[in-house]
Protein backbone atom coordinates (compact mmCIF):
# COMPACT_ATOMS: atom_id res chain seq x y z
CA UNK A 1 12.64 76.25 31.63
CA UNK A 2 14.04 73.20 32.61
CA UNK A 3 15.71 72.34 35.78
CA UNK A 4 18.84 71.53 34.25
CA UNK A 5 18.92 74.42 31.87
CA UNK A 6 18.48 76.86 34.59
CA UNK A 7 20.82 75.05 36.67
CA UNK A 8 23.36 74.61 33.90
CA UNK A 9 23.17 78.63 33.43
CA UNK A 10 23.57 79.19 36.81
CA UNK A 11 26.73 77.72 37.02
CA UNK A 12 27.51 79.53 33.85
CA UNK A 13 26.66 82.86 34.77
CA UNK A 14 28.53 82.42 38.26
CA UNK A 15 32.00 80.74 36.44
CA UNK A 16 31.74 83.50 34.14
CA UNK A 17 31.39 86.47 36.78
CA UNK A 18 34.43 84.89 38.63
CA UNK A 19 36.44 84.97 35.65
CA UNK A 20 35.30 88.36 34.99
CA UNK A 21 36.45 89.61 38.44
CA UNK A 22 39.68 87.60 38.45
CA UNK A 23 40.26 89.27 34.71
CA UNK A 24 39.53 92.44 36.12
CA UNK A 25 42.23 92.22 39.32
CA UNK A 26 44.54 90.79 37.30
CA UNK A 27 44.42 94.25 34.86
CA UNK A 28 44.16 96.48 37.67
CA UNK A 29 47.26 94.38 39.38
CA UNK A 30 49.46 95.03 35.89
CA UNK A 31 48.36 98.32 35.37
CA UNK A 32 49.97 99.06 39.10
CA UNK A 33 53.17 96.76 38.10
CA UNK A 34 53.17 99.18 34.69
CA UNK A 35 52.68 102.27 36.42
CA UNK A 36 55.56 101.65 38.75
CA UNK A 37 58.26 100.48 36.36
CA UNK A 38 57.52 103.30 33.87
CA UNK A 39 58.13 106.36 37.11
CA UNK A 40 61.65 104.25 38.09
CA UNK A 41 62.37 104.41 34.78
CA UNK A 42 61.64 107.92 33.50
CA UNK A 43 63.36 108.70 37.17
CA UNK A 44 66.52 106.57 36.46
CA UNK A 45 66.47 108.38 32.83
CA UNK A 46 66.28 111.75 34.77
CA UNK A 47 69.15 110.70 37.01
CA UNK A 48 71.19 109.73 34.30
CA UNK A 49 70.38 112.85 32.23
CA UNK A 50 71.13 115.29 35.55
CA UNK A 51 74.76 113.08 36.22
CA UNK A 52 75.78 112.67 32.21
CA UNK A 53 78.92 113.95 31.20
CA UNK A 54 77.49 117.28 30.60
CA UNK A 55 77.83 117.93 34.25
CA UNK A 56 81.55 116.54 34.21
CA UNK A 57 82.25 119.15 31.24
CA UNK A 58 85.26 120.89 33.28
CA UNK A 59 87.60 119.33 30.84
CA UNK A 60 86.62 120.66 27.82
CA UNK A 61 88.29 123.52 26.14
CA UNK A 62 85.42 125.61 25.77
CA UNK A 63 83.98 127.48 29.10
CA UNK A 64 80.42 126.85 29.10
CA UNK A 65 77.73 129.09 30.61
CA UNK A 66 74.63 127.78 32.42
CA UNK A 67 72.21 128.20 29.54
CA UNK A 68 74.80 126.23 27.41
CA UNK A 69 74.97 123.20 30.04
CA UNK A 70 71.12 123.45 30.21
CA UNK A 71 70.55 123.21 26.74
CA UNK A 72 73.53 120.21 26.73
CA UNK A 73 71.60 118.51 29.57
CA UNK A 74 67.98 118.42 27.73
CA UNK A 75 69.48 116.95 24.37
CA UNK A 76 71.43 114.30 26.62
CA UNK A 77 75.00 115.32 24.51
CA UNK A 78 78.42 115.87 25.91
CA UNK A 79 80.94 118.46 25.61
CA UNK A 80 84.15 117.43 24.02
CA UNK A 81 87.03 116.47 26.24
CA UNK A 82 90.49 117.22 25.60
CA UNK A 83 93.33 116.13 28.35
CA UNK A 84 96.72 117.21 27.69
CA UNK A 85 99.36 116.34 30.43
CA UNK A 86 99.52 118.47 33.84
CA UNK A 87 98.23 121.64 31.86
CA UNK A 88 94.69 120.68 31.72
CA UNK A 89 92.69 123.49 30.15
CA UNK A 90 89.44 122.79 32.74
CA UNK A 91 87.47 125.84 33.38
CA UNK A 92 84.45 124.65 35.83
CA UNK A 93 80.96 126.83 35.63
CA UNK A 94 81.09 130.79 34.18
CA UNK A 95 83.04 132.62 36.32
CA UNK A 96 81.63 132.94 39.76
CA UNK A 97 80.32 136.55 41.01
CA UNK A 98 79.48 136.51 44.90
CA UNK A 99 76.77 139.33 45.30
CA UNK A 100 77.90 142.01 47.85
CA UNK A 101 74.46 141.47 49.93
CA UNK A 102 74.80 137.89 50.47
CA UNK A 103 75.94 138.90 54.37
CA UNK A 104 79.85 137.56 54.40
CA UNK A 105 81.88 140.85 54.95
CA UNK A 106 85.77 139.46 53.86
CA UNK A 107 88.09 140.67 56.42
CA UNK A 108 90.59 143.93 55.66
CA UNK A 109 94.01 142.78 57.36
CA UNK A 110 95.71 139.84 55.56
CA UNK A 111 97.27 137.56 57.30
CA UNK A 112 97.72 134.38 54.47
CA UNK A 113 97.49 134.38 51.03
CA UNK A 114 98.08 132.05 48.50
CA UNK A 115 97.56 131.69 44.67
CA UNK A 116 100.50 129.50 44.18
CA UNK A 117 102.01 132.16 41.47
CA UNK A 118 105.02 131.63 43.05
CA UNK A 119 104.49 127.19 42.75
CA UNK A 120 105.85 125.37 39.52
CA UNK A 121 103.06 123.04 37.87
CA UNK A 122 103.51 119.96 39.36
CA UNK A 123 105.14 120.66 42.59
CA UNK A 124 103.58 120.71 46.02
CA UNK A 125 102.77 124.71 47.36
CA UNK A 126 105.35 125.64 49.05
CA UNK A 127 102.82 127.58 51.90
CA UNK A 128 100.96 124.03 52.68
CA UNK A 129 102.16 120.89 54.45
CA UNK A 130 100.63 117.40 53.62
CA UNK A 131 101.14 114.11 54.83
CA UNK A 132 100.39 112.70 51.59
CA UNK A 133 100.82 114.37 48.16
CA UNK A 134 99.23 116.86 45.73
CA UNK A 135 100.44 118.84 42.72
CA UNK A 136 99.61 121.95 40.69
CA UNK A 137 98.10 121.81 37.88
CA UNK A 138 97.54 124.64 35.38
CA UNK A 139 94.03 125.12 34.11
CA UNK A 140 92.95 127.77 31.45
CA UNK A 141 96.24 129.70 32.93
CA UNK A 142 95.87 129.71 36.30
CA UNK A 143 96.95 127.28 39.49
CA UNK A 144 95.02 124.88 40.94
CA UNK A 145 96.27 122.08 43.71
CA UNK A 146 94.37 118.80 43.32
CA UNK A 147 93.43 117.42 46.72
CA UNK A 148 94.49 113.52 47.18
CA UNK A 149 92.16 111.57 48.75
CA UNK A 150 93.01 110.68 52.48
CA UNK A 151 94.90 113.28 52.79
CA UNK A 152 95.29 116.20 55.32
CA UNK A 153 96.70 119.76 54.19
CA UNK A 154 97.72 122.24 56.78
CA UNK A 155 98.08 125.96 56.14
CA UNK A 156 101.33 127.47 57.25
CA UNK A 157 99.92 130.17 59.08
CA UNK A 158 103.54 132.05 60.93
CA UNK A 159 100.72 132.92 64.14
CA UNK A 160 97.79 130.98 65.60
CA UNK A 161 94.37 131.54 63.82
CA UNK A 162 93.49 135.17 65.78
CA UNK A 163 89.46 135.04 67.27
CA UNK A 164 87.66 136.80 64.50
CA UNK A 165 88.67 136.41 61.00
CA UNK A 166 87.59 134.95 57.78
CA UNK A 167 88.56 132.37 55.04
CA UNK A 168 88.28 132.75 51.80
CA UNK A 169 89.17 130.14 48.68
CA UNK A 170 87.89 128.57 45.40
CA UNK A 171 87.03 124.70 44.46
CA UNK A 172 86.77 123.15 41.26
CA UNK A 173 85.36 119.98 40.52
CA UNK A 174 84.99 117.15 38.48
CA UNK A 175 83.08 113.97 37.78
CA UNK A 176 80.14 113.77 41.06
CA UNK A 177 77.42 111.84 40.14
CA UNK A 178 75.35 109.37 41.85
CA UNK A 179 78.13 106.57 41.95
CA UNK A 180 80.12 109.26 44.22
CA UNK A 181 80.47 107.45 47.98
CA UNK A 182 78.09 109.40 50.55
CA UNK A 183 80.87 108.39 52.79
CA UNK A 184 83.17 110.94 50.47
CA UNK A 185 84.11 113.99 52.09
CA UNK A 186 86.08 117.36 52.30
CA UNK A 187 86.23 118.20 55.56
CA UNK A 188 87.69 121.97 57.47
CA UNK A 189 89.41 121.73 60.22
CA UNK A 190 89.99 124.16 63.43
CA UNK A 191 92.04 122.99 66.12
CA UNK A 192 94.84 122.95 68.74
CA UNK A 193 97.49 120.76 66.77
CA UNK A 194 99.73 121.85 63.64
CA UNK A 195 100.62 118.15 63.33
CA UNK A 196 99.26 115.43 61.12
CA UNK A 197 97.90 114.34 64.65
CA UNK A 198 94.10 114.71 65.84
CA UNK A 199 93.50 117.45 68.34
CA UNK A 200 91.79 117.50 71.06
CA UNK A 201 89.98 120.11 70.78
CA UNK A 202 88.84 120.94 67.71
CA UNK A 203 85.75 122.14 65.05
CA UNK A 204 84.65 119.84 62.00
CA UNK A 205 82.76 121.21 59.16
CA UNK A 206 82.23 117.98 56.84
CA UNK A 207 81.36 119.15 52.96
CA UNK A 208 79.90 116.12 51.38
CA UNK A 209 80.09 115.81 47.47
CA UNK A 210 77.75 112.89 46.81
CA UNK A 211 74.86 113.42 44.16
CA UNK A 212 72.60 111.13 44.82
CA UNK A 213 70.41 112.66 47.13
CA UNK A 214 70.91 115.86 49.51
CA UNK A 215 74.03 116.40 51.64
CA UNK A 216 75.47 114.17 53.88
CA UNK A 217 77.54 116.78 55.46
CA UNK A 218 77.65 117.40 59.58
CA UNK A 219 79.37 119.96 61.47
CA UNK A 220 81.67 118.39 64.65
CA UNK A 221 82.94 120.05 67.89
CA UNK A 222 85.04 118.69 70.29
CA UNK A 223 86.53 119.08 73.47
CA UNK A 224 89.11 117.64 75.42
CA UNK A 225 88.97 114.35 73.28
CA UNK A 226 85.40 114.40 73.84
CA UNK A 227 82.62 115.13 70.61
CA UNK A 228 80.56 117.21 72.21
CA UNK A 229 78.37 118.00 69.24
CA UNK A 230 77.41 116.64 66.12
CA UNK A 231 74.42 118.00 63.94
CA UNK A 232 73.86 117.49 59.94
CA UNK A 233 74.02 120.54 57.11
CA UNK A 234 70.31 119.84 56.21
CA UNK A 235 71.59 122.42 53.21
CA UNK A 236 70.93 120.79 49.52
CA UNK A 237 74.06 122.23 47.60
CA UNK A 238 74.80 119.51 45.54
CA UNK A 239 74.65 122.24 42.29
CA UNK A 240 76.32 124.66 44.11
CA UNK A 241 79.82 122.25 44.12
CA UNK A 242 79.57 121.03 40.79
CA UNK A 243 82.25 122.66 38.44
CA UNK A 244 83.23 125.97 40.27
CA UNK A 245 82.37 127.70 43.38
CA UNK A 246 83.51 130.25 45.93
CA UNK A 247 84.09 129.07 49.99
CA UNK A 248 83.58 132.44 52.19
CA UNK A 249 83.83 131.52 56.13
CA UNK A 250 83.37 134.09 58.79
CA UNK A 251 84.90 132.91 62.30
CA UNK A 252 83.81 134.79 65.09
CA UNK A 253 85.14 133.75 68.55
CA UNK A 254 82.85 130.53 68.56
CA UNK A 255 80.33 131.21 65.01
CA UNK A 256 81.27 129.98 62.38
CA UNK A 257 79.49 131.12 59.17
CA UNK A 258 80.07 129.19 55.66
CA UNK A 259 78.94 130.32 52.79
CA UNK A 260 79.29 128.28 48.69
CA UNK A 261 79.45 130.79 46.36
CA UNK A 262 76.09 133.09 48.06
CA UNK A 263 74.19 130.19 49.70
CA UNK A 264 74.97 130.16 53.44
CA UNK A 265 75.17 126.49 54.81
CA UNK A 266 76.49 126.89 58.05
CA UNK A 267 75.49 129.36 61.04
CA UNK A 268 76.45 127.88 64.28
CA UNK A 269 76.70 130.28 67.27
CA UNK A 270 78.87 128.36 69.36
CA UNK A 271 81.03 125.85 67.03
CA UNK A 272 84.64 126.44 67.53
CA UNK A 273 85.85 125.63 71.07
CA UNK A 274 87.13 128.67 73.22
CA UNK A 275 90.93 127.26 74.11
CA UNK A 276 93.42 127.32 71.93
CA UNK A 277 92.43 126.78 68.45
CA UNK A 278 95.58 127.56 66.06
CA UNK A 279 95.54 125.94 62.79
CA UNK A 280 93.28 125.33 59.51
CA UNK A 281 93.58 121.78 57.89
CA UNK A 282 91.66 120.41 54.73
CA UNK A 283 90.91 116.64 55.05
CA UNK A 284 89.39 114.37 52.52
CA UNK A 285 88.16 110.88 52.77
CA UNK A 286 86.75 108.20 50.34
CA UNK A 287 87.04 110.35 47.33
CA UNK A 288 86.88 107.67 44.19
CA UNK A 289 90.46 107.55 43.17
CA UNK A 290 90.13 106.37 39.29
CA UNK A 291 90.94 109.14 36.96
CA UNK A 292 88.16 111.61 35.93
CA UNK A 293 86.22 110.79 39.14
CA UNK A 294 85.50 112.57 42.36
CA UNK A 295 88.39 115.04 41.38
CA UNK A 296 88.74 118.12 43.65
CA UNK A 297 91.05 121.06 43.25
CA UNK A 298 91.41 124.26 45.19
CA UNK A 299 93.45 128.06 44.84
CA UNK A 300 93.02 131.31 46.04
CA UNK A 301 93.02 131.57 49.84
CA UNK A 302 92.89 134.83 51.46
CA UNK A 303 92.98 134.49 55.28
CA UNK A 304 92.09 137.82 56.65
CA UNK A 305 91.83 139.31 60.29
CA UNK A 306 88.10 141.31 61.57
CA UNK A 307 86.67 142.48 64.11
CA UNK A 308 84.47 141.06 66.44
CA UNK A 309 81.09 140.93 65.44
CA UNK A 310 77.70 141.86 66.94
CA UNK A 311 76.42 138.60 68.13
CA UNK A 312 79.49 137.51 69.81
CA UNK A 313 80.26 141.10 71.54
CA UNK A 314 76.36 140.66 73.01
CA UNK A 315 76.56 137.52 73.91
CA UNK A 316 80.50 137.76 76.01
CA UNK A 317 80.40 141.46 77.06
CA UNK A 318 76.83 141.53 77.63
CA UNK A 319 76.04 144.76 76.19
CA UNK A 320 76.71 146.56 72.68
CA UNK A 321 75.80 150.06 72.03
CA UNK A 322 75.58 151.67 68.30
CA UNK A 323 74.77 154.53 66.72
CA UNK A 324 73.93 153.11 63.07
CA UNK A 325 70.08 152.83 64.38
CA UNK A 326 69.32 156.46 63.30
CA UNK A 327 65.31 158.35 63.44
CA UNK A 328 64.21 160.96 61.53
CA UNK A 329 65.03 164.55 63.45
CA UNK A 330 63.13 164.79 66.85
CA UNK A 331 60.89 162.09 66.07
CA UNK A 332 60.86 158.35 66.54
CA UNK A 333 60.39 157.31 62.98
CA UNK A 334 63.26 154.98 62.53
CA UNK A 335 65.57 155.79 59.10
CA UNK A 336 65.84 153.36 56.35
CA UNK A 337 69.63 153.54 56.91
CA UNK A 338 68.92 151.65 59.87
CA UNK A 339 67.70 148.44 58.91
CA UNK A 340 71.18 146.62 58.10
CA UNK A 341 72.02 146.50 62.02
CA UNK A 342 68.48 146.23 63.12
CA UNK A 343 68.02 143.42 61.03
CA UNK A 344 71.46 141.36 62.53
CA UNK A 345 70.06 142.22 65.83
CA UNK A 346 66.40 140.55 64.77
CA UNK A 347 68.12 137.73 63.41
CA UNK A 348 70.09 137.44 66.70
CA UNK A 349 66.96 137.36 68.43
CA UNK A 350 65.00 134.77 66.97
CA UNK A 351 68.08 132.03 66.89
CA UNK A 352 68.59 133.14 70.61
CA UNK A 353 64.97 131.93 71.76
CA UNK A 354 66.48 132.19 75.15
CA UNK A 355 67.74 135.74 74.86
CA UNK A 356 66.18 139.04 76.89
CA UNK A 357 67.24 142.54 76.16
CA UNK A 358 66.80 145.51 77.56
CA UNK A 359 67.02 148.34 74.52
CA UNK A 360 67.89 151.98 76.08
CA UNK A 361 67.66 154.85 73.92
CA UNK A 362 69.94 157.67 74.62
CA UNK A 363 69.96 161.33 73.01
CA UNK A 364 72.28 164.39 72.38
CA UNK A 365 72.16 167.52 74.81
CA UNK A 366 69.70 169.94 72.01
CA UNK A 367 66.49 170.69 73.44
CA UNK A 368 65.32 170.56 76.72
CA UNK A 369 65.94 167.86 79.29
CA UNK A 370 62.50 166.45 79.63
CA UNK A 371 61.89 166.67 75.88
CA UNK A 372 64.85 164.06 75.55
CA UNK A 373 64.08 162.17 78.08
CA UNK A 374 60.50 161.28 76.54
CA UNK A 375 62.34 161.20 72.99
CA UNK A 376 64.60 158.48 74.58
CA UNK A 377 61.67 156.29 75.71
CA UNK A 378 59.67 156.54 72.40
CA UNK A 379 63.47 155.70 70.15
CA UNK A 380 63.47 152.29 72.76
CA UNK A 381 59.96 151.47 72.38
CA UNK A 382 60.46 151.86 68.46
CA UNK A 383 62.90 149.60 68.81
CA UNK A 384 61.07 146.99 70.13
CA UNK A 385 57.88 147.27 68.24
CA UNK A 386 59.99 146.51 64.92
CA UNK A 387 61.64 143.42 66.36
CA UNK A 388 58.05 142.52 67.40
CA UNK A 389 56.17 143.08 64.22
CA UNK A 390 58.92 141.94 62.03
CA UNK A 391 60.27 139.32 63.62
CA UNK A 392 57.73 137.92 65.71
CA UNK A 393 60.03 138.41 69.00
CA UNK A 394 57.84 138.26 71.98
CA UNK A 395 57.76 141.39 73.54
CA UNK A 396 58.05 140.02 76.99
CA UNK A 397 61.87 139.45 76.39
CA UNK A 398 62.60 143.06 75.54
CA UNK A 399 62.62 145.83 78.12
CA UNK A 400 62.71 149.90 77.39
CA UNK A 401 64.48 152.47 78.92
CA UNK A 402 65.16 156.18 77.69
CA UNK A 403 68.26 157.93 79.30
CA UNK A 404 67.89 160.87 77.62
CA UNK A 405 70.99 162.78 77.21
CA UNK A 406 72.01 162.14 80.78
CA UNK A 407 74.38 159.87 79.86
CA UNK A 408 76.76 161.04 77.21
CA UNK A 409 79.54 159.56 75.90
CA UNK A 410 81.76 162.39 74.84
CA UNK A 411 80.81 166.52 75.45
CA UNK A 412 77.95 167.26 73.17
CA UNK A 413 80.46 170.11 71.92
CA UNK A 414 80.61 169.39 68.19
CA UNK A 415 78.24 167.90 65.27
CA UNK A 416 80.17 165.00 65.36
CA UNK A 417 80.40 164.38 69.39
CA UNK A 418 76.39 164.75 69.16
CA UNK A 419 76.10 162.09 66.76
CA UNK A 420 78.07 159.56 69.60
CA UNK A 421 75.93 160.52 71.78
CA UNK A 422 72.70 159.68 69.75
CA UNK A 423 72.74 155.57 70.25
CA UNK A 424 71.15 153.00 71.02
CA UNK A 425 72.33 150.18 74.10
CA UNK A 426 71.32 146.51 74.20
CA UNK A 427 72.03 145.18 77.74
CA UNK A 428 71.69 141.29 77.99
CA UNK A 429 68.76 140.35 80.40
């Protein structure tokens, strides 16, 4: 072949394996730019299908169930809405049922209560103070308030908040979706001041209702002026606030325990400050104010009076003793009816990394004295093998003792004095 042939299809062979790589970038280049625009698209169509007006349904007539929305959501259609003026019929989700094992235990003596029966639609509640405005509305017959946005409510409470009680109320709400701020909150208030003024010391539990992505919520304490503490929910309850849910708090000395409808989102040991807190309040901030947006109502609070609970007693006294840890008769097999308290205890345990107990096992006067002594020391060293093999607590941090019956707490003269006397003592290391 010819020098310029072979030259000539050189160049011809090398133009045409550049154009074939350049062709071949450029695909592979598009085929990226392709792939990305069609996942933000099927993930803004996913958004918009999860935040359509199916969610915002609490204004139709008809009360939906969950399979209903579901099956609303997937076609992409809308209930019907129907307004009528300040007599809304706007059920939220199917009537809420909070299971009895979810671990809130509502306290017995009532000491506020309000389903503002006694408030005419479209007047303030007469049990509430405000340094704004709000008014009942009626909704599929019964009384909701609609919270204003910037707004503080305060519970008129005739004492101060007592140290262990709990809180109890429903929300209902309307039109979240992703253009809701994250800024946007309902906040609960604890503290020292039953004015419209900031206290100084006081707790902050921050319930965020934005959609777009997971909670925004914190929890706040402070004292003396100064925030002392500030840590986010890390809960995702976005679902659980849409239409209706269920707020149970448990306040014990300084936990505080929240749960929406059964999901707990808050268990902080040491939360409320120890001076003086006396009053409830229910803030909200940079809630969308156009109609049909952001909209928040509450009813139904029951404030109620408990005792004090395990955790806290252990952790201020130093010691609790119970007899609910039962064992089989002269043996140390532990009962099954025992696994409610030992289970509190466990969970006690592993949030407390710091905490050592010593676990003493005590026993009735029947038998003999030696016989119950070594009964004592097998019931303790139960004990401590359960929290070890089912809760991973190192055994290093929990002591046994066995007293035996030589420390009873009443005679061991009836069934029932016996059964005091069969317990079990934590002691704080």
């Amino acid at each position: 072949m010819k020098p310029l042939k072979i030259f000539t299809l050189i160049l011809v062979l090398t133009f045409s394996g550049t154009l074939h790589a350049q062709f071949w970038k450029d695909l592979k280049k598009r085929a990226a730019e392709v792939a990305e625009e069609t996942l933000k698209r099927k993930s803004e169509e996913k958004t918009e299908r999860v935040t359509s007006d199916a969610f915002d349904s609490v204004f139709s007539n008809k009360v939906l169930s969950k399979k209903e929305r579901r099956k609303l959501e997937k076609e992409g259609e809308s209930p019907e809405v129907d307004n009528q003026e300040n007599g809304n019929d706007m059920p939220g989700e199917e009537n809420i049922s909070v299971a009895s094992n979810f671990g809130f235990e509502p306290g017995t003596k009532v000491f506020f209560e309000d389903d503002f029966s006694t408030d005419a639609i479209g007047d303030f509640p007469a049990k509430w103070d405000t340094n704004s405005s709000g008014e009942i509305f009626g909704i599929n017959g019964e009384k909701w308030l609609k919270l204003t946005n910037d707004a503080t409510l305060i519970a008129s409470i005739a004492n101060n908040l007592p140290e262990n009680y709990t809180i109890e109320f429903d929300m209902l709400t309307s039109g979240l979706d992703e253009r809701t701020r994250s800024t946007a909150m309902v906040e609960l208030w604890f503290d020292d001041n039953g004015t419209f003024e900031k206290g100084k010391n006081k707790a902050i539990i921050e319930i965020s209702p934005y959609q777009a992505m997971a909670s925004k919520g914190a929890i706040e304490k402070y004292m003396n002026g100064t925030r002392n503490m500030r840590s986010y929910v890390g809960r995702d309850y976005r679902e659980e606030i849409k239409g209706q849910s269920h707020f149970s708090i448990e306040v014990n000395g300084p936990r505080v325990r929240i749960w929406i409808n059964t999901m707990k989102i808050i268990d902080v040991p040491r939360l409320i400050p120890e001076v003086g807190i006396t009053n409830f309040k229910i803030f909200t901030r940079w809630l969308r104010d156009n109609p049909g947006e952001d909209e928040v109502f509450v009813r139904n609070f029951r404030f109620a009076e408990t005792g004090e609970d395990l955790r806290s007693k252990l952790l201020k006294e130093g010691s609790f003793s119970t007899n609910e840890i039962q064992f089989d008769s002269g043996s140390s097999n532990i009962s099954a009816s025992s696994m409610t308290i030992l289970n509190q205890i466990g969970q006690l345990l592993s949030e407390e990394s710091s905490l050592a107990l010593k676990i003493v096992g005590h026993t009735d006067a029947d038998g003999s004295e030696e016989g119950n002594l070594q009964l004592s020391e097998q019931r303790a060293e139960a004990v401590k093998r359960f929290f070890s093999t089912q809760f991973g607590i190192d055994t290093a941090r929990l002591e046994t003792e066995g007293k035996g019956e030589s420390q009873p707490v009443v005679p061991n003269d009836t069934p029932e004095h016996k059964a005091q006397n069969r317990r079990v003592e934590f002691i704080k290391q």
